[in-house]
PDB file of N, CA and C in Angstrom:
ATOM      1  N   UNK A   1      92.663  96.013  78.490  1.00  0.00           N
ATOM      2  CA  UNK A   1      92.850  96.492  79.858  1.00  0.00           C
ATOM      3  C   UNK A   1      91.714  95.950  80.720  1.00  0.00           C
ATOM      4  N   UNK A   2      92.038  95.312  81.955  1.00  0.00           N
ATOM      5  CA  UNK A   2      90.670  94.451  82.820  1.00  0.00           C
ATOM      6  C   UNK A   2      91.746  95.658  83.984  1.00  0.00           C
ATOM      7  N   UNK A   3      89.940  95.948  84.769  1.00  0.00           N
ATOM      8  CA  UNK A   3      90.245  96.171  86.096  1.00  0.00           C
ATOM      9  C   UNK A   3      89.390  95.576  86.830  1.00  0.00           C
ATOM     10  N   UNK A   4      89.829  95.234  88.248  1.00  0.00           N
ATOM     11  CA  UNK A   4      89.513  94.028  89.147  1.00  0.00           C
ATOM     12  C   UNK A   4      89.142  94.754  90.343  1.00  0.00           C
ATOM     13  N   UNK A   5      87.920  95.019  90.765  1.00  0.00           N
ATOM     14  CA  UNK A   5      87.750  95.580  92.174  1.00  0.00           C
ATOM     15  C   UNK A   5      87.316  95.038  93.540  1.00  0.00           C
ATOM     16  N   UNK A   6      88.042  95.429  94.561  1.00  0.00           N
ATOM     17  CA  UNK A   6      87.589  94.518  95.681  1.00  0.00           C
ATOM     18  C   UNK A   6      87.430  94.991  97.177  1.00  0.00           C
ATOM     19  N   UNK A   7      87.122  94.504  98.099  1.00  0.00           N
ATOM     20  CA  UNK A   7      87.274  95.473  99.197  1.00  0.00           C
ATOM     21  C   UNK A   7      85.892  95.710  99.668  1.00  0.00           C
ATOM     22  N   UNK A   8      84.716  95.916  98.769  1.00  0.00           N
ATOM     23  CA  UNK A   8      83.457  96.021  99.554  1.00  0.00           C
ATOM     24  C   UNK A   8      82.932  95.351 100.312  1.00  0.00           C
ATOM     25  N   UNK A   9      82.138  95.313 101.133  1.00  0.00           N
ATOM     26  CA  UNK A   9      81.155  94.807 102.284  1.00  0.00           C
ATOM     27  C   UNK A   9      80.054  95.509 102.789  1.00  0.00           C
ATOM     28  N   UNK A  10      79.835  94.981 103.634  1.00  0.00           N
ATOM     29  CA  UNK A  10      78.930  95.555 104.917  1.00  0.00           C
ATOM     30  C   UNK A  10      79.319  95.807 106.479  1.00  0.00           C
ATOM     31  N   UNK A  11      78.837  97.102 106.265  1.00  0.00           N
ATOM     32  CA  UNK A  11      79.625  97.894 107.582  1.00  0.00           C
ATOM     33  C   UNK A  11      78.528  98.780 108.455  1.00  0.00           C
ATOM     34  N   UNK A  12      78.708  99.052 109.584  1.00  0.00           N
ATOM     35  CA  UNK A  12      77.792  99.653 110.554  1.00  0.00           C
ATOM     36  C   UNK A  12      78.388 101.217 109.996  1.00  0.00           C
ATOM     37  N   UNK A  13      76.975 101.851 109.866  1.00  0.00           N
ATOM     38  CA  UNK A  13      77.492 103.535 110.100  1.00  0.00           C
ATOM     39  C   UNK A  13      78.484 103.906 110.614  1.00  0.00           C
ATOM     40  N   UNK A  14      79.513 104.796 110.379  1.00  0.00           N
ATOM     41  CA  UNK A  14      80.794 105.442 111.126  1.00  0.00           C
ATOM     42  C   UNK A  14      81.803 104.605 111.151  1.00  0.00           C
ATOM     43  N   UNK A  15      81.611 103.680 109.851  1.00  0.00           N
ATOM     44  CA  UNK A  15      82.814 102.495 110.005  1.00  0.00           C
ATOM     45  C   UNK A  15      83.734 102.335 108.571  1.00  0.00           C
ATOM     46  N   UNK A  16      84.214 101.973 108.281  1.00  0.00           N
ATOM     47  CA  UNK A  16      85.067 102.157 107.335  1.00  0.00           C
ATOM     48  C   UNK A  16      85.578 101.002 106.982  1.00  0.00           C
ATOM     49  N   UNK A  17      85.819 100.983 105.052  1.00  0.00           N
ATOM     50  CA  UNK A  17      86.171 100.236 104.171  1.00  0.00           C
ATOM     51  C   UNK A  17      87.352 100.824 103.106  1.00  0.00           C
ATOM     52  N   UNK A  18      88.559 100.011 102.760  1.00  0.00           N
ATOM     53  CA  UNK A  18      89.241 100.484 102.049  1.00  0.00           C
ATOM     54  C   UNK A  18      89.155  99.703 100.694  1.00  0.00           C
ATOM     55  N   UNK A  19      88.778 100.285  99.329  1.00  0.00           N
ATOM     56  CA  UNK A  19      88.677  99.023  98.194  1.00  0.00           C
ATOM     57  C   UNK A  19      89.337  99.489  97.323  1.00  0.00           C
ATOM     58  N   UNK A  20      89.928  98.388  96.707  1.00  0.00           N
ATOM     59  CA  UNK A  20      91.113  98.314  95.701  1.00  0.00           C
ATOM     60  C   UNK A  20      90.816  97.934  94.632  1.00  0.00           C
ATOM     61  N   UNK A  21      91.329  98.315  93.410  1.00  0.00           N
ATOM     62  CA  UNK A  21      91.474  97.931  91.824  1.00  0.00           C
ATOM     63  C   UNK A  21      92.344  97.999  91.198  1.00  0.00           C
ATOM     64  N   UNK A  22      92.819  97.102  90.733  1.00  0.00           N
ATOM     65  CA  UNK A  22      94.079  96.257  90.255  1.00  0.00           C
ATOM     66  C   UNK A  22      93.505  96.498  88.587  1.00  0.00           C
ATOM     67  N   UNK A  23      94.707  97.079  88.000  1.00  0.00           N
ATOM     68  CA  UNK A  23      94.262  97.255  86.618  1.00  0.00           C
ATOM     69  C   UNK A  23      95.796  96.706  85.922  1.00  0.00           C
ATOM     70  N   UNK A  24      95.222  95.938  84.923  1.00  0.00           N
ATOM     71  CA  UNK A  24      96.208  95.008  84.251  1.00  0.00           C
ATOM     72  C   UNK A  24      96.473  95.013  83.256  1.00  0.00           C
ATOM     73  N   UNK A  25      97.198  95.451  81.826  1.00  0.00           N
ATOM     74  CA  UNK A  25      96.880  94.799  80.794  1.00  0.00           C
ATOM     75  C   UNK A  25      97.117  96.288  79.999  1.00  0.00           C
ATOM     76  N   UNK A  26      97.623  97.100  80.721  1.00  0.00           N
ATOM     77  CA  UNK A  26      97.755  98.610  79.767  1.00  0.00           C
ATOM     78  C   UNK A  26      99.059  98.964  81.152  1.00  0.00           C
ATOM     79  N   UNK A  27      99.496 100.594  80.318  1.00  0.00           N
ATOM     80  CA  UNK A  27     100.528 100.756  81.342  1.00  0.00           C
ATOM     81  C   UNK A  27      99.844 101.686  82.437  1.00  0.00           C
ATOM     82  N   UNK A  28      99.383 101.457  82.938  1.00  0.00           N
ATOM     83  CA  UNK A  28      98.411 101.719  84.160  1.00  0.00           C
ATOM     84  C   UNK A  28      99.006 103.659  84.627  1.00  0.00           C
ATOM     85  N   UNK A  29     100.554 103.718  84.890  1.00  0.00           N
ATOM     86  CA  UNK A  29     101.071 104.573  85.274  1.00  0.00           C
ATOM     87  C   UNK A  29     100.763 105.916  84.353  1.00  0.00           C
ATOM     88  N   UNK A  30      99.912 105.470  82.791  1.00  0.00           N
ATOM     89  CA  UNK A  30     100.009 107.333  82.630  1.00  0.00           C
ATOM     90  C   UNK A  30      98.439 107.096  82.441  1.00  0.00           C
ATOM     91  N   UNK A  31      97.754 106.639  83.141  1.00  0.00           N
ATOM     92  CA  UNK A  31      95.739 106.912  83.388  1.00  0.00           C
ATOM     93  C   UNK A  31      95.963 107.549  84.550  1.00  0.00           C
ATOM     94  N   UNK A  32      94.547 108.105  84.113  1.00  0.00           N
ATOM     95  CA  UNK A  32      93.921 108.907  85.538  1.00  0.00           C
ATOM     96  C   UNK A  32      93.111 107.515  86.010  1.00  0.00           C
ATOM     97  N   UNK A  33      92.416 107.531  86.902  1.00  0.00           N
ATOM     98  CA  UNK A  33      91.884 106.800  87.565  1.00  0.00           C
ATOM     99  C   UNK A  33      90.969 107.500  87.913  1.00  0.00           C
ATOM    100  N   UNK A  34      89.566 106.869  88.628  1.00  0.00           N
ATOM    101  CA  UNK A  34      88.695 107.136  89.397  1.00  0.00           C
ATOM    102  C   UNK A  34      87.099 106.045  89.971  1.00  0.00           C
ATOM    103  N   UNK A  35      86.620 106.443  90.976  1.00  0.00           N
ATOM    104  CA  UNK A  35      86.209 105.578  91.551  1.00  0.00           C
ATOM    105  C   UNK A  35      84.600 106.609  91.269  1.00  0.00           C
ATOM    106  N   UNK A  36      83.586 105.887  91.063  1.00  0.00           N
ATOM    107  CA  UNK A  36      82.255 105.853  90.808  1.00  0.00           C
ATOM    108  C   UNK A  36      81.498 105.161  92.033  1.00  0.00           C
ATOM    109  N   UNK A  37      79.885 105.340  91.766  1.00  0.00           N
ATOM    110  CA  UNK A  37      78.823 104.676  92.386  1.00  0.00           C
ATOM    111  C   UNK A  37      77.114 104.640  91.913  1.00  0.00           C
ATOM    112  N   UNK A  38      76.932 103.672  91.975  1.00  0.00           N
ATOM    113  CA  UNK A  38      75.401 103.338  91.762  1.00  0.00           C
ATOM    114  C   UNK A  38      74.501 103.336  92.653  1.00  0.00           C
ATOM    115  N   UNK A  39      73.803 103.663  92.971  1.00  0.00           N
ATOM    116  CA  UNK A  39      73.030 103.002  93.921  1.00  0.00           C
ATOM    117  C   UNK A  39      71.676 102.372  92.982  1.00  0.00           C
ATOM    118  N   UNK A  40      70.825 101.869  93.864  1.00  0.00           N
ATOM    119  CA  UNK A  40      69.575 101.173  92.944  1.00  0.00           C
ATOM    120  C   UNK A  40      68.446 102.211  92.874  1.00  0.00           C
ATOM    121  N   UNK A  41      68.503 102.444  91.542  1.00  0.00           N
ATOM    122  CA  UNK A  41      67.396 103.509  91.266  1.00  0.00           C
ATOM    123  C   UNK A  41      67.974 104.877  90.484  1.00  0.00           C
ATOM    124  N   UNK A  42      69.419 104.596  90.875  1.00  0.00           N
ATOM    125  CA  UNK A  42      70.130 106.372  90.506  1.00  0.00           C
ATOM    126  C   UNK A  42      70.662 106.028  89.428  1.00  0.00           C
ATOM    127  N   UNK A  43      71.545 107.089  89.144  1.00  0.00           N
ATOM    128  CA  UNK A  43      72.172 107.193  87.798  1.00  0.00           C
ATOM    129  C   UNK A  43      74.112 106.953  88.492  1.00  0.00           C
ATOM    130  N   UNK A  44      74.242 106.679  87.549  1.00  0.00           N
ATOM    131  CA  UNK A  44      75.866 106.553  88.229  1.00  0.00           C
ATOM    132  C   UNK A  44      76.944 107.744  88.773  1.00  0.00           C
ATOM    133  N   UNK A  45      77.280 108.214  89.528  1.00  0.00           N
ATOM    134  CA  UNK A  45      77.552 109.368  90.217  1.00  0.00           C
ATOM    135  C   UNK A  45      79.253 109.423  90.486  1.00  0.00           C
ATOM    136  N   UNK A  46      80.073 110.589  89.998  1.00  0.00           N
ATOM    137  CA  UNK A  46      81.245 110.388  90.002  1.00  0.00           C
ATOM    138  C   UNK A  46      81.418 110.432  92.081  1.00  0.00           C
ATOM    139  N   UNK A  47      82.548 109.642  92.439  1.00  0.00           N
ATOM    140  CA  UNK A  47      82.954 109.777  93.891  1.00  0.00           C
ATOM    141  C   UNK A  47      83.954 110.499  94.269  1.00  0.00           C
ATOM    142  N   UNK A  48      85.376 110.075  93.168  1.00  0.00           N
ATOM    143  CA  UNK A  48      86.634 110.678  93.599  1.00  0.00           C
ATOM    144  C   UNK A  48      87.242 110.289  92.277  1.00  0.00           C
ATOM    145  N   UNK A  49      88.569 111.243  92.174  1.00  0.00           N
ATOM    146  CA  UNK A  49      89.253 110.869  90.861  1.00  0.00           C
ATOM    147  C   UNK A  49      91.184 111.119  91.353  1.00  0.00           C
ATOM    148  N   UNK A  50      91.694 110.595  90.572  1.00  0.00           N
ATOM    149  CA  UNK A  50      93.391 110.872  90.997  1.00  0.00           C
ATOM    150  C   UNK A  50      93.998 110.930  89.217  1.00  0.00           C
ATOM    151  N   UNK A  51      94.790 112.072  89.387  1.00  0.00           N
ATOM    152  CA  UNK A  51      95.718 112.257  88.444  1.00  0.00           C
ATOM    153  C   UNK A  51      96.722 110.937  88.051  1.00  0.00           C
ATOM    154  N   UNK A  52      97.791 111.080  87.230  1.00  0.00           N
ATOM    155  CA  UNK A  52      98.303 109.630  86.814  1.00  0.00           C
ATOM    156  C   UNK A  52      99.830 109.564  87.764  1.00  0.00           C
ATOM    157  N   UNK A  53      99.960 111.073  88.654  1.00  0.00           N
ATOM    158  CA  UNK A  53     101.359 110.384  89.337  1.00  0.00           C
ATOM    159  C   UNK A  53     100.813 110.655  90.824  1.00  0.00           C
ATOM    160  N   UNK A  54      99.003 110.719  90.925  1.00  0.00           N
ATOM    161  CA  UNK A  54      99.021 110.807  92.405  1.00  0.00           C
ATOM    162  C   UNK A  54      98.801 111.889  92.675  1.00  0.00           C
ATOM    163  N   UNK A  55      99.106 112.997  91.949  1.00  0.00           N
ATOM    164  CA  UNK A  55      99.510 114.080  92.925  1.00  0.00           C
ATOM    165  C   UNK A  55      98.484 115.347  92.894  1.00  0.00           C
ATOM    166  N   UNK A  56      97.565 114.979  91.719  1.00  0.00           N
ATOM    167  CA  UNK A  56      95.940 115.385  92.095  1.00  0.00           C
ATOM    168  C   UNK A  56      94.804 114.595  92.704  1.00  0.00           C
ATOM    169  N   UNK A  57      94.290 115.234  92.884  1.00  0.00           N
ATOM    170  CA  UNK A  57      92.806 114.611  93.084  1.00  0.00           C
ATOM    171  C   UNK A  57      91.684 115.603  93.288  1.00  0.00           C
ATOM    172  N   UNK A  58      90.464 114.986  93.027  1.00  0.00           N
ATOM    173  CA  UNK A  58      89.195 115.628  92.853  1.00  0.00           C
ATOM    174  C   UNK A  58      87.493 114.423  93.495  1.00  0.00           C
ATOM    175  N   UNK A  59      87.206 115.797  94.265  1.00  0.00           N
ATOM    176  CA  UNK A  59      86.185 114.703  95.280  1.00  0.00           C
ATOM    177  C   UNK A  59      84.882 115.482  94.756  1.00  0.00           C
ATOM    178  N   UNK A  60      83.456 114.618  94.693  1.00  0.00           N
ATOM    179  CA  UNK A  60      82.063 114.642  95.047  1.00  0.00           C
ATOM    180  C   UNK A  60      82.611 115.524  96.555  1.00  0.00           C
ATOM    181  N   UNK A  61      81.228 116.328  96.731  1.00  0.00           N
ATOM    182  CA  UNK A  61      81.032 117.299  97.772  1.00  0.00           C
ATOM    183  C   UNK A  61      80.544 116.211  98.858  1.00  0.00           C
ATOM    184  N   UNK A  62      79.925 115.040  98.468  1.00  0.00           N
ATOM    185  CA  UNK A  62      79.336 114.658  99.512  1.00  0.00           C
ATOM    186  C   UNK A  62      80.345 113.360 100.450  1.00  0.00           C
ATOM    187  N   UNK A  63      81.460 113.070  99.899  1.00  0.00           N
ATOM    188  CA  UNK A  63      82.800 112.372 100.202  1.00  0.00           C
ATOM    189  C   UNK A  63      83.751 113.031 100.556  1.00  0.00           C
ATOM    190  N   UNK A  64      83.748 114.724 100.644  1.00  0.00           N
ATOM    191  CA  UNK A  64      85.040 115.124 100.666  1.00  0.00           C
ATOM    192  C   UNK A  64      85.336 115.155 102.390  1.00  0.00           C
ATOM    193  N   UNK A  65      86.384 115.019 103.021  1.00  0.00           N
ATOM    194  CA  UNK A  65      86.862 114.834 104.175  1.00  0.00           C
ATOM    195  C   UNK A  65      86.628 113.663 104.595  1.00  0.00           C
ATOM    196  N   UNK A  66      85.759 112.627 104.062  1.00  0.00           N
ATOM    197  CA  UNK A  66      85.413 111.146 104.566  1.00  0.00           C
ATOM    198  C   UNK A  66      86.608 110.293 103.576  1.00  0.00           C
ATOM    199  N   UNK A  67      86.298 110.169 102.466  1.00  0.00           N
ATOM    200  CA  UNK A  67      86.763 109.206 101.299  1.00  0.00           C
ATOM    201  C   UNK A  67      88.600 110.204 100.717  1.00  0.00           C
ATOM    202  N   UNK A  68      88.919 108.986 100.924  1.00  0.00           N
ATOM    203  CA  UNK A  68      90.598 109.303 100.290  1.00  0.00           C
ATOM    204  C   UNK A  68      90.817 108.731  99.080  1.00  0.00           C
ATOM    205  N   UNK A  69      90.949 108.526  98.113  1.00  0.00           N
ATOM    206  CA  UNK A  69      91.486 107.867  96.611  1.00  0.00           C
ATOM    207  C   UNK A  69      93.107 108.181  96.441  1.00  0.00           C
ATOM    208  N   UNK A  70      93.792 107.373  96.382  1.00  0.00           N
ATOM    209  CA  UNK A  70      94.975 107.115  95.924  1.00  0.00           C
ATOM    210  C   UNK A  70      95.635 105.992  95.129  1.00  0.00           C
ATOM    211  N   UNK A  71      96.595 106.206  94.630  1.00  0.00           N
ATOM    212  CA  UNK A  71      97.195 105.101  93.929  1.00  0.00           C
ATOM    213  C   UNK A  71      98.499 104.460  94.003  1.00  0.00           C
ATOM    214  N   UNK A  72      98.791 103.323  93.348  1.00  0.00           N
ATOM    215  CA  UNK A  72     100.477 102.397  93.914  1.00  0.00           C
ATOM    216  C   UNK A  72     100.743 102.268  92.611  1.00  0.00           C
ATOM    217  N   UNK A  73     101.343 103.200  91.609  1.00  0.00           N
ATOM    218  CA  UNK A  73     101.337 102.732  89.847  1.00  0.00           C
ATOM    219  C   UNK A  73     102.442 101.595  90.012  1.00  0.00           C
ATOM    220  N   UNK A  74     103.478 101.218  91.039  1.00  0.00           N
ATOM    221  CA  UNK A  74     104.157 100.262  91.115  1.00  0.00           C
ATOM    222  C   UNK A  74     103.275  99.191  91.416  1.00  0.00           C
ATOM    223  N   UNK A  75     101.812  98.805  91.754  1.00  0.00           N
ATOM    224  CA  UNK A  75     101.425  97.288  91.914  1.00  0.00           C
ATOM    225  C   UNK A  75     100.300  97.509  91.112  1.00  0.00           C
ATOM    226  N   UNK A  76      99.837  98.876  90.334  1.00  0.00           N
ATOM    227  CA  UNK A  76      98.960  99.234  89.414  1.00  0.00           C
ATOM    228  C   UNK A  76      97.672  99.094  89.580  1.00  0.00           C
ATOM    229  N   UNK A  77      97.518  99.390  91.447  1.00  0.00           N
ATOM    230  CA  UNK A  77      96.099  99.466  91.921  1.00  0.00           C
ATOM    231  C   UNK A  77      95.947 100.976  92.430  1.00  0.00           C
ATOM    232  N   UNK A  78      94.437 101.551  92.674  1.00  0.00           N
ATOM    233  CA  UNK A  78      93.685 102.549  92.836  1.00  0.00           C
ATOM    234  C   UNK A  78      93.345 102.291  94.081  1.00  0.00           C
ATOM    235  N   UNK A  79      92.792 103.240  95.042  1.00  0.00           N
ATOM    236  CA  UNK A  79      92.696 102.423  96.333  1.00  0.00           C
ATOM    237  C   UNK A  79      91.377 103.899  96.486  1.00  0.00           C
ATOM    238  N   UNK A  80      90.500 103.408  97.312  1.00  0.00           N
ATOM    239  CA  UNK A  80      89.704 104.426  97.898  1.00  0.00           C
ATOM    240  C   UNK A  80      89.300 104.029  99.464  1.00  0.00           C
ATOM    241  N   UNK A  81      89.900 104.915  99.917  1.00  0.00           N
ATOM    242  CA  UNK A  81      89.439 104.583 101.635  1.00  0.00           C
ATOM    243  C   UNK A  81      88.442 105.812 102.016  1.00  0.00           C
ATOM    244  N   UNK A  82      87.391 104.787 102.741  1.00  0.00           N
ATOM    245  CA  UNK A  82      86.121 105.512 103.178  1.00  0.00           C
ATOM    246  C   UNK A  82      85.978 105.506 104.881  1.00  0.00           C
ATOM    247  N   UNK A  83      86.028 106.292 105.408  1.00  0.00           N
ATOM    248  CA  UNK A  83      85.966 106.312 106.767  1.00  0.00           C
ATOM    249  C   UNK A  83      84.496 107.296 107.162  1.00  0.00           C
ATOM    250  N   UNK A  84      83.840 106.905 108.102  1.00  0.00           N
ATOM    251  CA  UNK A  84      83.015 107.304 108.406  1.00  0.00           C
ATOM    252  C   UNK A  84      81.416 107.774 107.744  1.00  0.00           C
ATOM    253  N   UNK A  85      81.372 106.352 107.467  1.00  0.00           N
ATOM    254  CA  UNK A  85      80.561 105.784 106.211  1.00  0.00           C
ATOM    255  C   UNK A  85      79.216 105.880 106.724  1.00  0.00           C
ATOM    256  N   UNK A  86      77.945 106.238 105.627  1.00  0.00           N
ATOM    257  CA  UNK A  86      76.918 106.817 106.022  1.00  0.00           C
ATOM    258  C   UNK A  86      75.705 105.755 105.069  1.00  0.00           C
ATOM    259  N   UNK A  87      74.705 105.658 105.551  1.00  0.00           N
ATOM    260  CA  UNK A  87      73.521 104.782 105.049  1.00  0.00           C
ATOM    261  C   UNK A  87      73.758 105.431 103.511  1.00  0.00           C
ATOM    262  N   UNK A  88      73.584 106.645 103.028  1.00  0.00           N
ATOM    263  CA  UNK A  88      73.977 107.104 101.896  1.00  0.00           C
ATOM    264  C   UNK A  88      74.878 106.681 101.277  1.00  0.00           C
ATOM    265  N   UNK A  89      75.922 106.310 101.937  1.00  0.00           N
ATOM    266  CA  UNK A  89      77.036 105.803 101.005  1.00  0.00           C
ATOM    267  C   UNK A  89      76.860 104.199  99.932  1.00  0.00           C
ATOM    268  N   UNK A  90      75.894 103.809 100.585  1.00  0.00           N
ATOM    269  CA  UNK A  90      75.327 102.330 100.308  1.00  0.00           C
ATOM    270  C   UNK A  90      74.973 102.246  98.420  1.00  0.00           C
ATOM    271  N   UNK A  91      75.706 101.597  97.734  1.00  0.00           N
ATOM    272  CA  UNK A  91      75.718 101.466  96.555  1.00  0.00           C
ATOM    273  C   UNK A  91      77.074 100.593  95.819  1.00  0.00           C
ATOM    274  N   UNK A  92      76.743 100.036  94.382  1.00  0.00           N
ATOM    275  CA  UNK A  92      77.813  99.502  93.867  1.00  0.00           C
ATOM    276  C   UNK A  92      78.795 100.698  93.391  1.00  0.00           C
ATOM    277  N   UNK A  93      80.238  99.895  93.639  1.00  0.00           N
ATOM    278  CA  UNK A  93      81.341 100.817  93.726  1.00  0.00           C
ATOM    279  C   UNK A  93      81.918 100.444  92.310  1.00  0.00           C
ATOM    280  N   UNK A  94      82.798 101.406  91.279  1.00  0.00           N
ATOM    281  CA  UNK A  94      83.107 101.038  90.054  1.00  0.00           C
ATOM    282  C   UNK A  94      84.054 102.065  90.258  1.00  0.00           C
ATOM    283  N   UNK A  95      85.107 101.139  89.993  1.00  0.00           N
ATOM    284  CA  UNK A  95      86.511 101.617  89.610  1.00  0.00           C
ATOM    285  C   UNK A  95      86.886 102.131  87.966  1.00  0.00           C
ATOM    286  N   UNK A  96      87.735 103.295  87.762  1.00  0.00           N
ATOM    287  CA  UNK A  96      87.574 103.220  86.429  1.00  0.00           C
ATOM    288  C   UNK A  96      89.102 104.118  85.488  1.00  0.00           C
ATOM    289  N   UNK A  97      89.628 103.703  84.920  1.00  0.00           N
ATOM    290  CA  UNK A  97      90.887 104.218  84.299  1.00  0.00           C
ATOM    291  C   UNK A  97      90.552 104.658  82.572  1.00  0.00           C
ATOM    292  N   UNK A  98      91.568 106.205  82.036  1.00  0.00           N
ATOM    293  CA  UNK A  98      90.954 106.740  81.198  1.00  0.00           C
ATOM    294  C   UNK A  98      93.004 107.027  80.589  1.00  0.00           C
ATOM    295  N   UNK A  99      93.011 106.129  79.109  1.00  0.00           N
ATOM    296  CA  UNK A  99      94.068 106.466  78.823  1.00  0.00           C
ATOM    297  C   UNK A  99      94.724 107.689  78.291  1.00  0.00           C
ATOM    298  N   UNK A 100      93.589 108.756  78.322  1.00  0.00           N
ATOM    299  CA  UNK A 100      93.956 109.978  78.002  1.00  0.00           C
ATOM    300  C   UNK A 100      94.905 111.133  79.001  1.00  0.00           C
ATOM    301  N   UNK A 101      94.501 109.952  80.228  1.00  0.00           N
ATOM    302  CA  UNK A 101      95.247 110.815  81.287  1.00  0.00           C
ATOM    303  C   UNK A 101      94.148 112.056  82.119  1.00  0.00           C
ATOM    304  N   UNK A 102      93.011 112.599  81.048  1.00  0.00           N
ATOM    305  CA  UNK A 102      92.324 113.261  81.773  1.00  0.00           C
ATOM    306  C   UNK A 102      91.173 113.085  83.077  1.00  0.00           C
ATOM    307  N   UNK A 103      91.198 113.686  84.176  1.00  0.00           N
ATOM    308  CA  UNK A 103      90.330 113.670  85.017  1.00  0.00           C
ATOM    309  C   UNK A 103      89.200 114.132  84.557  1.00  0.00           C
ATOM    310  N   UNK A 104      87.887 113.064  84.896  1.00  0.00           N
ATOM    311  CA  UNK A 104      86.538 113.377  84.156  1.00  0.00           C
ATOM    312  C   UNK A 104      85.848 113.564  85.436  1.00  0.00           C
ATOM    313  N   UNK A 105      85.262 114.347  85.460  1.00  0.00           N
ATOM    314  CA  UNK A 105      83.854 114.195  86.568  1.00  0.00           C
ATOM    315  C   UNK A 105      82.483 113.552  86.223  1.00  0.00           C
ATOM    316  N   UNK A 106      82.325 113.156  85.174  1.00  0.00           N
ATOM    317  CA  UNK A 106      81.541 112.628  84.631  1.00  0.00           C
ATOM    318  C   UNK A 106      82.184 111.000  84.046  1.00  0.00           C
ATOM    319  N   UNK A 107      80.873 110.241  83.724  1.00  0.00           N
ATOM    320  CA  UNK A 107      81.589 108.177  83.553  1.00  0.00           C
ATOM    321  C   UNK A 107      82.085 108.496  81.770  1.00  0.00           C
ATOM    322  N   UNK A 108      83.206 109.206  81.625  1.00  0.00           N
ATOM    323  CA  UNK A 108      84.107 109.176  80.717  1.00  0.00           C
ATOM    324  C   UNK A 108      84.743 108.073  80.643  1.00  0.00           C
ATOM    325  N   UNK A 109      84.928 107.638  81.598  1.00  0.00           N
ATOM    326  CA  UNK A 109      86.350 106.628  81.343  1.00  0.00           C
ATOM    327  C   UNK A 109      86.416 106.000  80.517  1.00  0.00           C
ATOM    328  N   UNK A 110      87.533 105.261  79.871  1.00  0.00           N
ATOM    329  CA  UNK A 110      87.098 104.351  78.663  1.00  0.00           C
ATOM    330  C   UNK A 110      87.312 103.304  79.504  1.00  0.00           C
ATOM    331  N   UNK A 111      87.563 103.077  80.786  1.00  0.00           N
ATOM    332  CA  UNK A 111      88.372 101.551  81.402  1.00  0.00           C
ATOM    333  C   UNK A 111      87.168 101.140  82.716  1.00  0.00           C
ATOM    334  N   UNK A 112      86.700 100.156  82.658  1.00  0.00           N
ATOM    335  CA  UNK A 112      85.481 100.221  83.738  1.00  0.00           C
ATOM    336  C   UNK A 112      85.809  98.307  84.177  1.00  0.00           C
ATOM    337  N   UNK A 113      86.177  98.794  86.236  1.00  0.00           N
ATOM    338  CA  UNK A 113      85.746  97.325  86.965  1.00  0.00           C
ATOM    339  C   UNK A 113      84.700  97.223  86.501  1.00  0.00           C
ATOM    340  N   UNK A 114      84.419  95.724  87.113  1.00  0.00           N
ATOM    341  CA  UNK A 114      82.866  94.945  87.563  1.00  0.00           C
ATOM    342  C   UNK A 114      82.162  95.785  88.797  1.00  0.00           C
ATOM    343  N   UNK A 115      82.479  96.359  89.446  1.00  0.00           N
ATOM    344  CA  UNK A 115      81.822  96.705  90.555  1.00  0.00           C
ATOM    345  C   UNK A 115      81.833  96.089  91.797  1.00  0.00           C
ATOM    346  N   UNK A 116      82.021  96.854  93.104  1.00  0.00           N
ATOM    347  CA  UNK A 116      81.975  95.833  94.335  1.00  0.00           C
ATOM    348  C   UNK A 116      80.763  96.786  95.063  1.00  0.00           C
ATOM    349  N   UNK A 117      80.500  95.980  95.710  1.00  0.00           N
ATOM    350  CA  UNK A 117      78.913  96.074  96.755  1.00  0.00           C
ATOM    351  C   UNK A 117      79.456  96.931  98.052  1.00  0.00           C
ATOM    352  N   UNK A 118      79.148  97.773  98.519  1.00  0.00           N
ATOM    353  CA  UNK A 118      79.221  98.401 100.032  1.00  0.00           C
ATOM    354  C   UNK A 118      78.000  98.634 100.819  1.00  0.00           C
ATOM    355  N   UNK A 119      77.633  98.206 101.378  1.00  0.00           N
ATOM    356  CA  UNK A 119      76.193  98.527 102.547  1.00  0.00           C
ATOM    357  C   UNK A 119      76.734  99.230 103.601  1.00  0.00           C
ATOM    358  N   UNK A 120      75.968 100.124 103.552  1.00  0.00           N
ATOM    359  CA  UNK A 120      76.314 100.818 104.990  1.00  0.00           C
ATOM    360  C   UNK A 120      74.806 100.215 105.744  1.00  0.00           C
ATOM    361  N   UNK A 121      75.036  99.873 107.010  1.00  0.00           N
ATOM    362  CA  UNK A 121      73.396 100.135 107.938  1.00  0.00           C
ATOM    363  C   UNK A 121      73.989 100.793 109.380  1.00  0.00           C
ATOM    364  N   UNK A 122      72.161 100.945 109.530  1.00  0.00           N
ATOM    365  CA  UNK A 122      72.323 101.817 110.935  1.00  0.00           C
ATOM    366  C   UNK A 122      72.748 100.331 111.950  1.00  0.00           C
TER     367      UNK A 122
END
């Protein structure tokens, strides 16, 4: 199973990025999914997570009402849209799928992107 993540950049405070991960190579439709972050210096920090038909989800306190996570099990990508993005938010992003189906709040997953880059600045 490879997952492929993409979508990060650099963005001004209060601006918004949507990034995607394309997971290939397993049947994508019965994982949970979820999206992670690093920053430099920290430990890796869960962001958001989605059940395997969508129809849960589970947010970090410090994303909730900003960051959306959803999924397309028909093109077998994860999607996390971030709106109103904060110098804090600034860290590598890691996508991640778990064939057990369970939602982890913790880096359980057995399925891990490469990571994409997001900068927030003032």
């Amino acid at each position: 199973v490879q997952l492929q993540a993409s979508g990060g950049g650099s963005v001004q405070a209060g601006g918004s990025l949507r990034l995607s991960c394309v997971v290939s190579g397993g049947t994508f439709s019965t994982y949970s999914a979820a999206w992670f972050r690093q920053a430099p210096g920290k430990e890796r920090e869960f962001v958001a997570a989605v059940s395997q038909s969508g129809g849960r989800t589970n947010y970090a306190d410090s994303v909730k009402g900003r960051f959306t996570i959803s999924r397309d099990n028909a093109k077998n990508t994860v999607f996390l849209q971030m709106n109103s993005l904060k110098i804090g938010d600034t860290a590598v992003y890691y996508c991640a799928a778990d064939s057990s189906g369970m939602i982890w709040l913790r880096p359980n997953y057995n399925y891990w992107g490469q990571g994409t880059q997001v900068t927030v600045s003032s």
